[in-house]
Protein backbone atom coordinates (compact mmCIF):
# COMPACT_ATOMS: atom_id res chain seq x y z
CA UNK A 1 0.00 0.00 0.00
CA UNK A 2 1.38 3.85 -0.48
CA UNK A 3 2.50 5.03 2.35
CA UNK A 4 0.27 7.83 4.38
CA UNK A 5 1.65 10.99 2.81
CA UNK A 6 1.40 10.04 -0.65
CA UNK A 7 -2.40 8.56 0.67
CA UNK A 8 -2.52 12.20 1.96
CA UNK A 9 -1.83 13.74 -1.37
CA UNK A 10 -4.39 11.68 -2.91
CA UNK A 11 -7.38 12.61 -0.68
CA UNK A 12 -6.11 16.82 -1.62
CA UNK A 13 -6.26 15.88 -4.94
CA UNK A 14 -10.15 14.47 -5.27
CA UNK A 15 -10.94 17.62 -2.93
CA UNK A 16 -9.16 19.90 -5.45
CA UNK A 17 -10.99 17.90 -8.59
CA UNK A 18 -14.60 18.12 -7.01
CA UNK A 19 -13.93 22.24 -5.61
CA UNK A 20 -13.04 22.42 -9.24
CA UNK A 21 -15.95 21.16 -11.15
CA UNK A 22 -13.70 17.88 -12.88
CA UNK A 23 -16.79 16.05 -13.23
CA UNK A 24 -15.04 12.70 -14.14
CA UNK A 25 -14.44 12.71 -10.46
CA UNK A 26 -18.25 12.16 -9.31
CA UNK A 27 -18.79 8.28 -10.43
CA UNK A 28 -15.82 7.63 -7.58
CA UNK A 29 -17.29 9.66 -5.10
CA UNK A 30 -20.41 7.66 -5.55
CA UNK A 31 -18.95 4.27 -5.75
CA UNK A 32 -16.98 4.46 -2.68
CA UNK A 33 -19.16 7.04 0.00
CA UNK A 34 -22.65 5.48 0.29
CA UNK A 35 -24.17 8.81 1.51
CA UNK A 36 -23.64 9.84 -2.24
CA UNK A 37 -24.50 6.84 -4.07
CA UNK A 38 -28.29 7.93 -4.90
CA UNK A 39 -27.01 11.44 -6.32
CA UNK A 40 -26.29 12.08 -10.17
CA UNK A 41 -23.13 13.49 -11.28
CA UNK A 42 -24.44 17.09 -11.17
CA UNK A 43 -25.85 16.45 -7.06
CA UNK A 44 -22.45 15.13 -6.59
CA UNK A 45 -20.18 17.88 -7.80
CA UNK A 46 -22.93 20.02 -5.84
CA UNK A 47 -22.66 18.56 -2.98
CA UNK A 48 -20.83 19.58 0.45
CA UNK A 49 -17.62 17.39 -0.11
CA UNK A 50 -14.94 18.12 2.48
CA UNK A 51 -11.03 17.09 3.18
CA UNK A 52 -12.43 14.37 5.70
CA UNK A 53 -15.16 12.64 2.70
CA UNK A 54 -11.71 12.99 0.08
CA UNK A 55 -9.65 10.64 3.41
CA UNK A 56 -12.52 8.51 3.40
CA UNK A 57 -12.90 8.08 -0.52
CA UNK A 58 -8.88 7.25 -0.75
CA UNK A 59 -9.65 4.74 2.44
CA UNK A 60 -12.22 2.49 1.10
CA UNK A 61 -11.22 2.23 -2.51
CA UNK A 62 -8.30 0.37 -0.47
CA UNK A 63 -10.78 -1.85 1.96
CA UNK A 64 -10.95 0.28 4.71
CA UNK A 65 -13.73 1.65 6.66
CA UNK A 66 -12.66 4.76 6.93
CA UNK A 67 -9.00 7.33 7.34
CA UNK A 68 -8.78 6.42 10.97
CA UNK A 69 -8.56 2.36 10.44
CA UNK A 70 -6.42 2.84 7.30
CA UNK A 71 -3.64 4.49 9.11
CA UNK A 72 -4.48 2.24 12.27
CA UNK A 73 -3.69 -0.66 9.18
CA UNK A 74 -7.38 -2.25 10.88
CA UNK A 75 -9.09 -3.88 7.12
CA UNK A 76 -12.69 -3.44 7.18
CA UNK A 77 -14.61 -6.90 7.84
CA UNK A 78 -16.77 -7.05 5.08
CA UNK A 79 -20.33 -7.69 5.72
CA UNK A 80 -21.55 -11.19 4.99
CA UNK A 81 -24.74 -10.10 3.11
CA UNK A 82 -22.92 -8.04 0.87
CA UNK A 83 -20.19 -10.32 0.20
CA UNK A 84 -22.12 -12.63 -1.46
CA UNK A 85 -24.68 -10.04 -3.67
CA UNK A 86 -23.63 -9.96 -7.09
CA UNK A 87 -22.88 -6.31 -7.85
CA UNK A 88 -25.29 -4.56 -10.54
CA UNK A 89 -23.35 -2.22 -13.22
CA UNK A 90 -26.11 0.21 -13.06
CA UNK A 91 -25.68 2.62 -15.99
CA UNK A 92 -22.89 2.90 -19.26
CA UNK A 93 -21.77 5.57 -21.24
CA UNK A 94 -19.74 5.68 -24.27
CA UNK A 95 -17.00 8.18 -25.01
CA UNK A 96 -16.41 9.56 -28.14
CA UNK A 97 -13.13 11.82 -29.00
CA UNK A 98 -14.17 14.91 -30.56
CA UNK A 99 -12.16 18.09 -31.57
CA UNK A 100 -14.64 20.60 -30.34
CA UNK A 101 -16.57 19.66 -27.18
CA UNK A 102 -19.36 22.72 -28.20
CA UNK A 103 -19.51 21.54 -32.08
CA UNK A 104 -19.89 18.17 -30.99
CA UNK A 105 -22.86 19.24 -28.10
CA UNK A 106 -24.58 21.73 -31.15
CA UNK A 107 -24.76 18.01 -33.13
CA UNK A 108 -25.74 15.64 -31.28
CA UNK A 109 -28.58 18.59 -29.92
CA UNK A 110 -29.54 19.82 -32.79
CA UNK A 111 -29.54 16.53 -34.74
CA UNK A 112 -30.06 13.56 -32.97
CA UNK A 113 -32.25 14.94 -30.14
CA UNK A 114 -30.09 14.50 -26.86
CA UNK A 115 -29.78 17.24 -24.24
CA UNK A 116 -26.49 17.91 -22.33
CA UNK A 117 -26.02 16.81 -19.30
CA UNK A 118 -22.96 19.07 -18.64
CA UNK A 119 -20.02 20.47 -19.82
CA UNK A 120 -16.64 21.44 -18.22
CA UNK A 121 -13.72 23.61 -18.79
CA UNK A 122 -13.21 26.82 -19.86
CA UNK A 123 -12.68 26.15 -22.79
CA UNK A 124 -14.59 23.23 -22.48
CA UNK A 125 -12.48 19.42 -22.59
CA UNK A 126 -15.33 17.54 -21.35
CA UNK A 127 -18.88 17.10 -21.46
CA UNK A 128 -21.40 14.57 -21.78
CA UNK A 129 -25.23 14.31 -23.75
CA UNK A 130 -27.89 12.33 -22.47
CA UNK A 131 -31.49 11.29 -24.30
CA UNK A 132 -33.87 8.89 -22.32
CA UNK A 133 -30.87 6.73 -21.09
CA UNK A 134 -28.41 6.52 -23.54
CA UNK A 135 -25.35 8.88 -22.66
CA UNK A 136 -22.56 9.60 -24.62
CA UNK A 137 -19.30 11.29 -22.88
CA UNK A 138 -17.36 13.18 -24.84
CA UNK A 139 -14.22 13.98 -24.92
CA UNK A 140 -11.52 16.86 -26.59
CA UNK A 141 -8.68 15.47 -28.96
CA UNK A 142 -6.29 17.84 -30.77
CA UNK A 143 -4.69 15.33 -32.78
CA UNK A 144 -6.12 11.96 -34.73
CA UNK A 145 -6.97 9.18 -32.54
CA UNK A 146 -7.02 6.56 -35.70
CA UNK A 147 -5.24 6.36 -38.89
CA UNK A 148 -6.63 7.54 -41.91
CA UNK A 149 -10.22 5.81 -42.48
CA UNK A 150 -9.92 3.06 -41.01
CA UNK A 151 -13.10 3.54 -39.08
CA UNK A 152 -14.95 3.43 -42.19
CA UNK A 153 -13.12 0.59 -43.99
CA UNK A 154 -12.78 -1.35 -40.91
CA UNK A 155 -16.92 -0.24 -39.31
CA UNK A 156 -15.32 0.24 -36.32
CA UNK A 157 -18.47 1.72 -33.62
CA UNK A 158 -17.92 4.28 -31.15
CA UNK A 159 -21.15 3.66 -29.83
CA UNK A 160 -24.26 1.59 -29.89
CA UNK A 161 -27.52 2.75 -28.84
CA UNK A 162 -30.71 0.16 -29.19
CA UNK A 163 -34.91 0.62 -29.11
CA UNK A 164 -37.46 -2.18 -27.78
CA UNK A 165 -39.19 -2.13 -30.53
CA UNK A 166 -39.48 -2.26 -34.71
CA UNK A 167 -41.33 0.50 -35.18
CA UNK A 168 -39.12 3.11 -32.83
CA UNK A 169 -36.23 1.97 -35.01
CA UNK A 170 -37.82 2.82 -38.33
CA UNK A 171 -39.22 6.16 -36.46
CA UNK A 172 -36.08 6.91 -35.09
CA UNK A 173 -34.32 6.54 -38.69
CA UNK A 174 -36.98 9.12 -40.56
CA UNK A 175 -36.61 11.34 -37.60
CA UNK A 176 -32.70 11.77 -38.38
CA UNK A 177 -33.34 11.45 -41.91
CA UNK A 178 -35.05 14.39 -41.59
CA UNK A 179 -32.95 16.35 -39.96
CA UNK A 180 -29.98 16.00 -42.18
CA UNK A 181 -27.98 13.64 -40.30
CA UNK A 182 -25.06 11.48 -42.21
CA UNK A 183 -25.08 7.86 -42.82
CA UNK A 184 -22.53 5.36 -42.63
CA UNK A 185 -25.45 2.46 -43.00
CA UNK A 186 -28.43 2.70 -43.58
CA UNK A 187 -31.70 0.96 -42.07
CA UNK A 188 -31.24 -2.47 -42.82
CA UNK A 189 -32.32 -6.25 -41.52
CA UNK A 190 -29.16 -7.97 -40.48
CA UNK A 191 -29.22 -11.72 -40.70
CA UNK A 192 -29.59 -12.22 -37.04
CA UNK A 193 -32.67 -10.41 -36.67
CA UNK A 194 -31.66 -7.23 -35.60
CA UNK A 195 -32.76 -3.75 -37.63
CA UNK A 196 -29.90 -1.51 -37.06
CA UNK A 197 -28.38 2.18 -39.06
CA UNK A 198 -25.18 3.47 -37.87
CA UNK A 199 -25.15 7.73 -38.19
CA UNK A 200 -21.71 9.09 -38.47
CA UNK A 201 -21.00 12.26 -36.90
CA UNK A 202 -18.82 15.55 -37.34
CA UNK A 203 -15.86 13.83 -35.79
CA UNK A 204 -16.18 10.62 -37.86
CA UNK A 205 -17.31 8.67 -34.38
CA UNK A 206 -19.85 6.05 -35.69
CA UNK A 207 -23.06 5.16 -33.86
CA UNK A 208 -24.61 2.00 -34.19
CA UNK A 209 -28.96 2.35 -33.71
CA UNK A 210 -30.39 -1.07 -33.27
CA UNK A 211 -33.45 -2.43 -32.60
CA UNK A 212 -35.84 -5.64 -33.19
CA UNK A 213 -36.66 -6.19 -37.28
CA UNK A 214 -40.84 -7.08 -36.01
């Protein structure tokens, strides 16, 4: 384990991120304080969060209860109960590398119907766009990320994004039709049943849309 001043320089740090708005650092807040885990990224970084709840963060991502028993060296007992539940990923979220964070949010807006969920840095390096429960994180790159098209040649998905039912995937494909989107695929039955169109945005990132063929 590090030893207590470089455990010490972590807990600083995640107080620095969170007084700073880096909202990355709200999914560890909420895995690892359970006063936080009902709160969204936005409640977190709202949130009270003091030097003591950054000690306590960097103590049980390592096992212990809390600062005190970590530099006491006393491991948490774990509680039965929750030793055996199987843990539930809750929620996923792509993240696509984009050269201009507000180009990117004006798209995805404008085009494909999402909202943003928030944005940070001045100027902004990270954001992320929600709709219903798809979210899509996205994230600034000044220089390529893959060599020449090779996303195209090779249909290589930055996202994929599905509907329960035929008739939302065939809605969902007029809708963006209609608003001038851009097409790598278009709506098609694949073999396996699926009906799926993959949309291709300013940045060359390409979502996959799937949903049931009937």
């Amino acid at each position: 384990m590090p030893n207590l001043e470089n455990l010490k320089k972590q807990a600083k740090q995640y107080l620095r991120w969170h007084r700073e708005g880096y909202h990355p650092v709200a999914a560890e807040i909420r895995a690892a304080l359970p006063r936080f885990h009902h709160l969204d990224d936005i409640e977190v970084m709202q949130a009270a969060f003091k030097l003591a709840d950054a000690q306590e963060l960097v103590a049980r991502q390592r096992g212990f209860a809390g600062w005190q028993a970590l530099k006491s060296g006393a491991l948490v007992m774990n509680d039965p109960i929750k030793a055996t539940s199987r843990p539930i990923l809750s929620s996923t979220a792509a993240q696509l590398f984009v050269a201009d964070i507000e180009a990117s949010c004006a798209f995805f807006t404008a085009k494909l119907g999402f909202g943003v969920d928030f944005v940070h840095g001045e100027p902004p390096f990270y954001g992320q766009v929600v709709r219903d429960k798809a979210q899509l994180a996205l994230r600034l790159v000044c220089e390529p990320v893959f060599a020449g098209d090779i996303r195209e040649r090779e249909h290589l998905l930055s996202a994929s994004i599905t509907v329960d039912s035929a008739d939302e995937i065939k809605q969902l494909f007029l809708d963006f039709q209609a608003a001038g989107v851009g097409f790598h695929q278009g709506l098609r039955k694949e073999p396996w049943g699926a009906r799926n169109f993959i949309v291709v945005d300013p940045d060359g990132n390409l979502i996959l849309f799937a949903g049931p063929a009937a």
